[in-house]
N, C-alpha and C. Protein backbone atom coordinates (compact mmCIF):
# COMPACT_ATOMS: atom_id res chain seq x y z
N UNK A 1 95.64 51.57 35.33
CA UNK A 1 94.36 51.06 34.89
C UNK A 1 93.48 52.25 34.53
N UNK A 2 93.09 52.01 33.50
CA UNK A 2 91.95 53.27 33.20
C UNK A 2 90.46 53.30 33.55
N UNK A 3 90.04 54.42 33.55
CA UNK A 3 88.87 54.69 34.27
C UNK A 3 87.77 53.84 33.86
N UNK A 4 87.62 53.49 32.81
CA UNK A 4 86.51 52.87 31.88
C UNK A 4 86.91 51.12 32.54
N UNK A 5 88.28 50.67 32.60
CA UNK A 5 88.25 49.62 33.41
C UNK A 5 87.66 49.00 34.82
N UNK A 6 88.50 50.39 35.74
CA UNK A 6 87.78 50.56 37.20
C UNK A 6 86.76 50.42 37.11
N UNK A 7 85.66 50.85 36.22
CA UNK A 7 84.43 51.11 36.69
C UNK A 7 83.45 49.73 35.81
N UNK A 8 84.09 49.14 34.91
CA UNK A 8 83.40 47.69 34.68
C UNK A 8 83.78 46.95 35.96
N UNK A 9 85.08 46.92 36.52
CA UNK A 9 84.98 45.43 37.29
C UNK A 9 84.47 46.45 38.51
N UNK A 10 84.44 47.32 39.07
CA UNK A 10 83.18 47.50 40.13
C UNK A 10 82.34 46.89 39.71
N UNK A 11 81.87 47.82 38.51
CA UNK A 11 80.05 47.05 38.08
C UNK A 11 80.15 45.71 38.07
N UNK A 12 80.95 45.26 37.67
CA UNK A 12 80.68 43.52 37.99
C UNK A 12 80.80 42.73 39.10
N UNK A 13 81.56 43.55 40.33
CA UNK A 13 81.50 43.05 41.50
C UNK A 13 80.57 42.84 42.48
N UNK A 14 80.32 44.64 42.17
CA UNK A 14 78.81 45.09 42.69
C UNK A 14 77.55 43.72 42.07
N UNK A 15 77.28 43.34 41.06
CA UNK A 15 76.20 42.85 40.39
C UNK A 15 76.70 41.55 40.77
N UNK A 16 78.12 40.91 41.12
CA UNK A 16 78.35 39.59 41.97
C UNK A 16 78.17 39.65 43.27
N UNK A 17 77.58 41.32 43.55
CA UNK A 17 77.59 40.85 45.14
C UNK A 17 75.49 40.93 45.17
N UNK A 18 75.13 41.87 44.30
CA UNK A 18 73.93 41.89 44.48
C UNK A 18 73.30 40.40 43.75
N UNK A 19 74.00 39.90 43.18
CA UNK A 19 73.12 38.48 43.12
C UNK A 19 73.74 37.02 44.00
N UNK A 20 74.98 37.46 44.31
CA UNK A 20 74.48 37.02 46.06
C UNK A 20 73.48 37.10 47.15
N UNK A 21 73.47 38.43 47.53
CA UNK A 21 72.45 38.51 48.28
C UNK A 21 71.18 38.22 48.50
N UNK A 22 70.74 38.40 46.52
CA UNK A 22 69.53 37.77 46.38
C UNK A 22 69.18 36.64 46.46
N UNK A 23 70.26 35.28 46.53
CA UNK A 23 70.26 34.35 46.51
C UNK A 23 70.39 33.72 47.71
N UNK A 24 70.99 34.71 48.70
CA UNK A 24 70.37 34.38 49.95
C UNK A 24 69.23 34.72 50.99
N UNK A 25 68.71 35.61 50.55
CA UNK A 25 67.17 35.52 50.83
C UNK A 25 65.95 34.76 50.68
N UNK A 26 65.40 34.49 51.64
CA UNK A 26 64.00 33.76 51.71
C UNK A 26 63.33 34.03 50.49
N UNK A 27 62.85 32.53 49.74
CA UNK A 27 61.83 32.74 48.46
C UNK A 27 60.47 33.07 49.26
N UNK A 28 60.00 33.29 48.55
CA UNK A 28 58.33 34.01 49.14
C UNK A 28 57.70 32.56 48.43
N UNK A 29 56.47 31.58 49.17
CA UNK A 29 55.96 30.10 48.64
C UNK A 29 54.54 31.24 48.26
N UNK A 30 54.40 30.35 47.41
CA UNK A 30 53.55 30.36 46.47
C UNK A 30 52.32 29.87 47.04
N UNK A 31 51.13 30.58 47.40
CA UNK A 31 50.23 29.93 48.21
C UNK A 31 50.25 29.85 49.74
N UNK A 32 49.86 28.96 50.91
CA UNK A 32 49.40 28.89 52.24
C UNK A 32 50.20 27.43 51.65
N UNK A 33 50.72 27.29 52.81
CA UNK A 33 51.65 25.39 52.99
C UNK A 33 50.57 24.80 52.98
N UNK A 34 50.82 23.05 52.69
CA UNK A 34 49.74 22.56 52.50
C UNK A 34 49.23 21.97 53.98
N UNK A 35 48.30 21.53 53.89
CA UNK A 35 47.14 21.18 54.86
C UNK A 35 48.21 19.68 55.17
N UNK A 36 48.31 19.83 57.07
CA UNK A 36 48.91 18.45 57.31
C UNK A 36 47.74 17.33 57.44
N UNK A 37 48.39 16.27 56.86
CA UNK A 37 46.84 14.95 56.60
C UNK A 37 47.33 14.00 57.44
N UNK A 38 46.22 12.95 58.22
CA UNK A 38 46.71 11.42 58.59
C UNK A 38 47.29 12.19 59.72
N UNK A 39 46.92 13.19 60.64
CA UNK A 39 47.70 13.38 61.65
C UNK A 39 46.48 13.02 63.05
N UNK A 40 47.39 12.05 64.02
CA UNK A 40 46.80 11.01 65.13
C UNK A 40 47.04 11.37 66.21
N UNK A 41 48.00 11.97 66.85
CA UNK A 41 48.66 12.45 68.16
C UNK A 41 48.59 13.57 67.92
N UNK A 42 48.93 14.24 67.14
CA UNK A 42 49.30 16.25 66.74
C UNK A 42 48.16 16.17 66.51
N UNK A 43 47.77 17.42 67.12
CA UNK A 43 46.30 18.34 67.27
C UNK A 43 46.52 18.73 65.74
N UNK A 44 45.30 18.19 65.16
CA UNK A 44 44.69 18.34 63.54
C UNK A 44 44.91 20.13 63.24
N UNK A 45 44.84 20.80 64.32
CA UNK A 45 44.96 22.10 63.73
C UNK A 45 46.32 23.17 64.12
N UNK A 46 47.04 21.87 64.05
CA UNK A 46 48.75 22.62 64.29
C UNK A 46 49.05 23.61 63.14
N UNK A 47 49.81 23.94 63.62
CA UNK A 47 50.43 24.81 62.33
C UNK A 47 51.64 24.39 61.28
N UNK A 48 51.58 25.04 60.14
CA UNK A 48 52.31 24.12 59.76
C UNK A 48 54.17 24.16 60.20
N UNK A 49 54.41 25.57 60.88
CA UNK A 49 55.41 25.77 61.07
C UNK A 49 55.61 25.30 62.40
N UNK A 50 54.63 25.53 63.41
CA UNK A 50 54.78 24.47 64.69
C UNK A 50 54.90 22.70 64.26
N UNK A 51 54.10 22.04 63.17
CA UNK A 51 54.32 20.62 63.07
C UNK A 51 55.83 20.36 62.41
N UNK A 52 56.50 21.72 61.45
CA UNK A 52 57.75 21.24 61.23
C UNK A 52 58.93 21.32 62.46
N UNK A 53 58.24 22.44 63.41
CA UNK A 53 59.64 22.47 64.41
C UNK A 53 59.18 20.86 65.10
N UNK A 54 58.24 20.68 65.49
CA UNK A 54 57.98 19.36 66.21
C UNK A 54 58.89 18.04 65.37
N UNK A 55 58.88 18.25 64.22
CA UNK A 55 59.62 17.05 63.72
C UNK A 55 60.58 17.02 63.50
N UNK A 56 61.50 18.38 63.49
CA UNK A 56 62.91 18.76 63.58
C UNK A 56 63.46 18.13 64.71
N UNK A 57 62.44 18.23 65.81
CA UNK A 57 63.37 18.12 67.46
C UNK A 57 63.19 16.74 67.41
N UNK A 58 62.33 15.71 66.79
CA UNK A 58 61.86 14.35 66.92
C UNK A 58 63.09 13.95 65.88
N UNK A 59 63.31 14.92 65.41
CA UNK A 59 64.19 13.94 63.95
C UNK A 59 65.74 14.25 64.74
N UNK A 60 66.03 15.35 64.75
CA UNK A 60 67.26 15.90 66.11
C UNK A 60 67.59 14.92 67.38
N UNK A 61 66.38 14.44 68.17
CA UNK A 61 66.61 13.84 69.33
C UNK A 61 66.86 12.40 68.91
N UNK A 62 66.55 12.08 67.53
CA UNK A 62 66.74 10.33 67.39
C UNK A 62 68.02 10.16 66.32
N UNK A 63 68.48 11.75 66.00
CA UNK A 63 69.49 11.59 64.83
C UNK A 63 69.19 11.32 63.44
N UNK A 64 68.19 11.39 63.24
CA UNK A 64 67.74 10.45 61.47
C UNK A 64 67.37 11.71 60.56
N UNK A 65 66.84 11.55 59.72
CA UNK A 65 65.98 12.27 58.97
C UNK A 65 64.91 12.05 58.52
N UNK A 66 63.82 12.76 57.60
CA UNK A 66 62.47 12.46 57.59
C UNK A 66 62.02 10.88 57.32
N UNK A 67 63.01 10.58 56.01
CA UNK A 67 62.89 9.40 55.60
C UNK A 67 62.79 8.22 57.11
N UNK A 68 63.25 8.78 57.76
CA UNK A 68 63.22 7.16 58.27
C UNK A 68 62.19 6.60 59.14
N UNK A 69 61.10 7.79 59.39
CA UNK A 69 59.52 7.57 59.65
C UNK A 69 58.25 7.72 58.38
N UNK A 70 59.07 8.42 57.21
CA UNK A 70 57.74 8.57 55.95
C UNK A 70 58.42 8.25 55.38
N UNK A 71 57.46 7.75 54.33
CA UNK A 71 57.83 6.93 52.65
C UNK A 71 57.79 8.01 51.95
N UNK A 72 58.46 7.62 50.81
CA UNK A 72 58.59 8.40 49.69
C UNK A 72 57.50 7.66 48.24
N UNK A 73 56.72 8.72 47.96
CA UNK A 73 55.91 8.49 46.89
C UNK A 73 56.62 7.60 45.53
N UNK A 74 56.31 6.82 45.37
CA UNK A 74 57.71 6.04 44.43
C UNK A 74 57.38 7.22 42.94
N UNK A 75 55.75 7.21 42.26
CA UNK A 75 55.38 8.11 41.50
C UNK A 75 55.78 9.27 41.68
N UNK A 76 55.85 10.37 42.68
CA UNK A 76 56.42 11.72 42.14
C UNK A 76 57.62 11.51 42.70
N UNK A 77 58.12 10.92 43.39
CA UNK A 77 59.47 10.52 44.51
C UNK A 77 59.39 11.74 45.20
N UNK A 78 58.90 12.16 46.25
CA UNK A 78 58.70 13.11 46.94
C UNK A 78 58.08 12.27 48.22
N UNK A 79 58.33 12.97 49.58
CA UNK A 79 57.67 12.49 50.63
C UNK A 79 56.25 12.29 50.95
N UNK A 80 55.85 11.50 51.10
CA UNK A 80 54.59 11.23 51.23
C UNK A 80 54.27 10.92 52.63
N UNK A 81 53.95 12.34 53.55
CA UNK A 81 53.95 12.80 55.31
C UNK A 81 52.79 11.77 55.36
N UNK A 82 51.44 11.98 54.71
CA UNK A 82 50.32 11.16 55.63
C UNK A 82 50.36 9.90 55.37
N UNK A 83 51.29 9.13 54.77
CA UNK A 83 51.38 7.40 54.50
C UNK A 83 51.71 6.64 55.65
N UNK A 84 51.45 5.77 56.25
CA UNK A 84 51.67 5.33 57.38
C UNK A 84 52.13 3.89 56.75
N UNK A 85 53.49 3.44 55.90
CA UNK A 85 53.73 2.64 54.93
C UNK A 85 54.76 2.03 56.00
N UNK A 86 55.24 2.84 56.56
CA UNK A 86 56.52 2.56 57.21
C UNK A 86 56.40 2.48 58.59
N UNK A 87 56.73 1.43 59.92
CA UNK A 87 56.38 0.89 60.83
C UNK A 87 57.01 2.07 61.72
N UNK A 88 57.71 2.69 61.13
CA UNK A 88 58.53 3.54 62.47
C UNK A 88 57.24 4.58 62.71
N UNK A 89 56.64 5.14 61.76
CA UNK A 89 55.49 6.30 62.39
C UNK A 89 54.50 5.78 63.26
N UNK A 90 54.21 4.40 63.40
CA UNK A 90 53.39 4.24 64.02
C UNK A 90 54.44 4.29 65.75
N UNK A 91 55.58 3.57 65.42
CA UNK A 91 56.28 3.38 66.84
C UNK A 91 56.49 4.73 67.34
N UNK A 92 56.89 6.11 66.42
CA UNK A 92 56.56 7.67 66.79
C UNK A 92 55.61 7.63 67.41
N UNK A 93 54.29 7.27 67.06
CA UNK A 93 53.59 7.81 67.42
C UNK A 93 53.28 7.29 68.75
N UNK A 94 53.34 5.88 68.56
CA UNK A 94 53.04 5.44 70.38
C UNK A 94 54.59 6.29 71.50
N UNK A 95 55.38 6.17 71.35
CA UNK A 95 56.37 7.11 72.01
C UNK A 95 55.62 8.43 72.58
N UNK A 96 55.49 9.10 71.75
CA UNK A 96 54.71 10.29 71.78
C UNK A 96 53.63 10.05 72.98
N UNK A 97 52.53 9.36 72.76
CA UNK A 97 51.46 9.19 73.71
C UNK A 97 52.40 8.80 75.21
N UNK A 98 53.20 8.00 74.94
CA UNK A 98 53.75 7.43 76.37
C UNK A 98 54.85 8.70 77.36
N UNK A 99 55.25 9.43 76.22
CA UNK A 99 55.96 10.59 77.28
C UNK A 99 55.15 11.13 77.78
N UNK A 100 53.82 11.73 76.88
CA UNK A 100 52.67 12.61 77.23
C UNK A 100 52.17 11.94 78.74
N UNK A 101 51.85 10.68 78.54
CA UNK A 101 50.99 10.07 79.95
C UNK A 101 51.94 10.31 80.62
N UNK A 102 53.52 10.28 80.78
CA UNK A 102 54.48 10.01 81.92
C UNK A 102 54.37 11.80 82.31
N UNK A 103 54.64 12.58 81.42
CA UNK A 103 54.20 13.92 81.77
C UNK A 103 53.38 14.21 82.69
N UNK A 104 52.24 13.86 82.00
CA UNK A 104 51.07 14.19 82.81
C UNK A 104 51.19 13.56 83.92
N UNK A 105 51.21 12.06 84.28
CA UNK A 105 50.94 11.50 85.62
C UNK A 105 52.19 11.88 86.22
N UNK A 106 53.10 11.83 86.08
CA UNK A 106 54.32 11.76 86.84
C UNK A 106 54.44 13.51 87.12
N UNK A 107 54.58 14.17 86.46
CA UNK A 107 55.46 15.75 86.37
C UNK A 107 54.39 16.44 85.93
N UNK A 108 52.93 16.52 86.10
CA UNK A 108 51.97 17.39 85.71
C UNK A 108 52.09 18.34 84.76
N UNK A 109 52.37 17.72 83.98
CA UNK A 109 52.77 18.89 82.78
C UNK A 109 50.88 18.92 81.94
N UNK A 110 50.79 20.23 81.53
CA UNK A 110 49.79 21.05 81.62
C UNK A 110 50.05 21.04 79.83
N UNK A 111 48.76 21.47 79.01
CA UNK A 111 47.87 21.37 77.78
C UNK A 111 47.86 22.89 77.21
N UNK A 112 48.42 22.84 76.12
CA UNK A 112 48.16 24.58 75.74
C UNK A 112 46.91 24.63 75.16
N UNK A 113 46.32 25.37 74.52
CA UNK A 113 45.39 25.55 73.95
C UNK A 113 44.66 24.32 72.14
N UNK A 114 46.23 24.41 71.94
CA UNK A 114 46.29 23.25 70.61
C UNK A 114 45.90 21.53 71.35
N UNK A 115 46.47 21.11 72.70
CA UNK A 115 46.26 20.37 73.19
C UNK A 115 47.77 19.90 73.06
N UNK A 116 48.59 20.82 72.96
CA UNK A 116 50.20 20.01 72.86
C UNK A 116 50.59 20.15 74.31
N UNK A 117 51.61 19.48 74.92
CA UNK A 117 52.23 19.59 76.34
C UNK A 117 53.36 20.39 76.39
N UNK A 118 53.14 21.93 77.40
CA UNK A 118 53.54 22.93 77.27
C UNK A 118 54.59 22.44 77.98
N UNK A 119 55.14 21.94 79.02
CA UNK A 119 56.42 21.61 79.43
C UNK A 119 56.32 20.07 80.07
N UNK A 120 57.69 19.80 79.06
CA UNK A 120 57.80 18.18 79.45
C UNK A 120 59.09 17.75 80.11
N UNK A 121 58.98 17.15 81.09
CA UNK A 121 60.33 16.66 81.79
C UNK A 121 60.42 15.35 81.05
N UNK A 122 60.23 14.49 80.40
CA UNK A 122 60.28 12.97 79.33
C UNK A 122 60.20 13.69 78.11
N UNK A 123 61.08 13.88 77.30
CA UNK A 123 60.99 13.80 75.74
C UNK A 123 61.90 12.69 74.94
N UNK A 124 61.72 12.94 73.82
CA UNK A 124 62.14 11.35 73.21
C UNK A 124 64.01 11.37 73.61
N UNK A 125 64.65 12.67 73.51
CA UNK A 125 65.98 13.05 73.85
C UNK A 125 66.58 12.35 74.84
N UNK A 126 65.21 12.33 76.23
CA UNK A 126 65.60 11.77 77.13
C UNK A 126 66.26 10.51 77.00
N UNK A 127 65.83 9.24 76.53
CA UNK A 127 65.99 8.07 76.48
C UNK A 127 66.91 7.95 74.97
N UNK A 128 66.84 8.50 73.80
CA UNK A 128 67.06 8.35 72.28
C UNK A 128 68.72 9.08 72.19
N UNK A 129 68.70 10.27 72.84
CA UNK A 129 70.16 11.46 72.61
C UNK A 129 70.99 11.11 71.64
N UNK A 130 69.86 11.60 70.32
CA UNK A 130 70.43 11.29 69.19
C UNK A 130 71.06 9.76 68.61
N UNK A 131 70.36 8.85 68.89
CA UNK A 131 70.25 7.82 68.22
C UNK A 131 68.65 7.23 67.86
N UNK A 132 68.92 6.42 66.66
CA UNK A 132 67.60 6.12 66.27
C UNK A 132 67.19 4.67 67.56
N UNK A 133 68.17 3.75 67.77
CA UNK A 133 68.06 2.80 68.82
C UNK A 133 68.89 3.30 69.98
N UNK A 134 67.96 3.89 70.35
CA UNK A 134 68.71 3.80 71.89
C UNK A 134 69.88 2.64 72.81
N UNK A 135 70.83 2.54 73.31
CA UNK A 135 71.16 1.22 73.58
C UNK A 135 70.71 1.04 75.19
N UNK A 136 70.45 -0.12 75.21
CA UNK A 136 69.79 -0.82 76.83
C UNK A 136 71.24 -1.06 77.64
N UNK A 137 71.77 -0.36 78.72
CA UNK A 137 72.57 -0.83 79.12
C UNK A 137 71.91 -1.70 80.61
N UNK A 138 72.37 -2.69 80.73
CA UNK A 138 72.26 -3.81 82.23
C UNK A 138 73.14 -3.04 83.32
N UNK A 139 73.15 -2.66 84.48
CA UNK A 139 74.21 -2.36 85.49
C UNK A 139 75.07 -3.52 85.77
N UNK A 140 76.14 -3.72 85.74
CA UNK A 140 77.15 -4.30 86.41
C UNK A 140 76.47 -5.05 87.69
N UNK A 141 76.85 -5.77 88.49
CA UNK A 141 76.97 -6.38 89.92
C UNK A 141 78.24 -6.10 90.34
């Protein structure tokens, strides 16, 4: 193989590996994320990267994905977070309040500064472990 060969398919390997890499790096967003709206239980001044881990572990502990507590904008077809269109966000949201009280009264779990509950012995995991319906089992006799 001649030299003038070797050294194109480097260069082209090299330039398949450097636009790999680039393609796996974090895009830089354009702007500050947007402002979360319609929020009832989550302290209005969460963050936006704390309100997405919160809905990762809510969406994780019941198995689903976003869709199956928010609507989708039918006009841009994109999620539409502050619509309360769909009955499951409201049932989120009472869940939410009811671990919090069992927290608090039962296992004194304590308020960070945002007003979120810094350690909880009841989360939705508890009862849900990855299903959206939990199943009710009866004990035997």
């Amino acid at each position: 193989m001649t030299i003038s060969k070797k050294l194109a398919i480097t260069s082209a390997l090299l330039g398949v590996m450097a636009l790999g890499v680039a393609a796996s790096m974090p895009q830089q967003q354009q702007g500050p994320p947007p402002k979360a709206e319609n929020l009832k239980v989550l302290p209005k001044n969460i963050s936006h990267r704390d309100l997405d881990r919160i809905m990762d572990t809510w969406a994780a502990s019941l198995g689903v994905h976003c869709n199956f507590c928010h609507a989708r904008n039918e006009q841009t077809n994109k999620m539409d977070f502050a619509s309360d269109a769909k009955p499951e966000k409201t049932v989120a949201r009472h869940m939410f309040q009811m671990a919090a009280k069992i927290n608090k009264k039962y296992f004194k779990a304590e308020k960070d500064s945002l007003g979120m509950v810094m350690e909880s012995a009841v989360n939705c995991n508890t009862c849900h472990r990855g299903s959206a319906h939990p199943e009710i089992k009866v004990p035997q006799r």
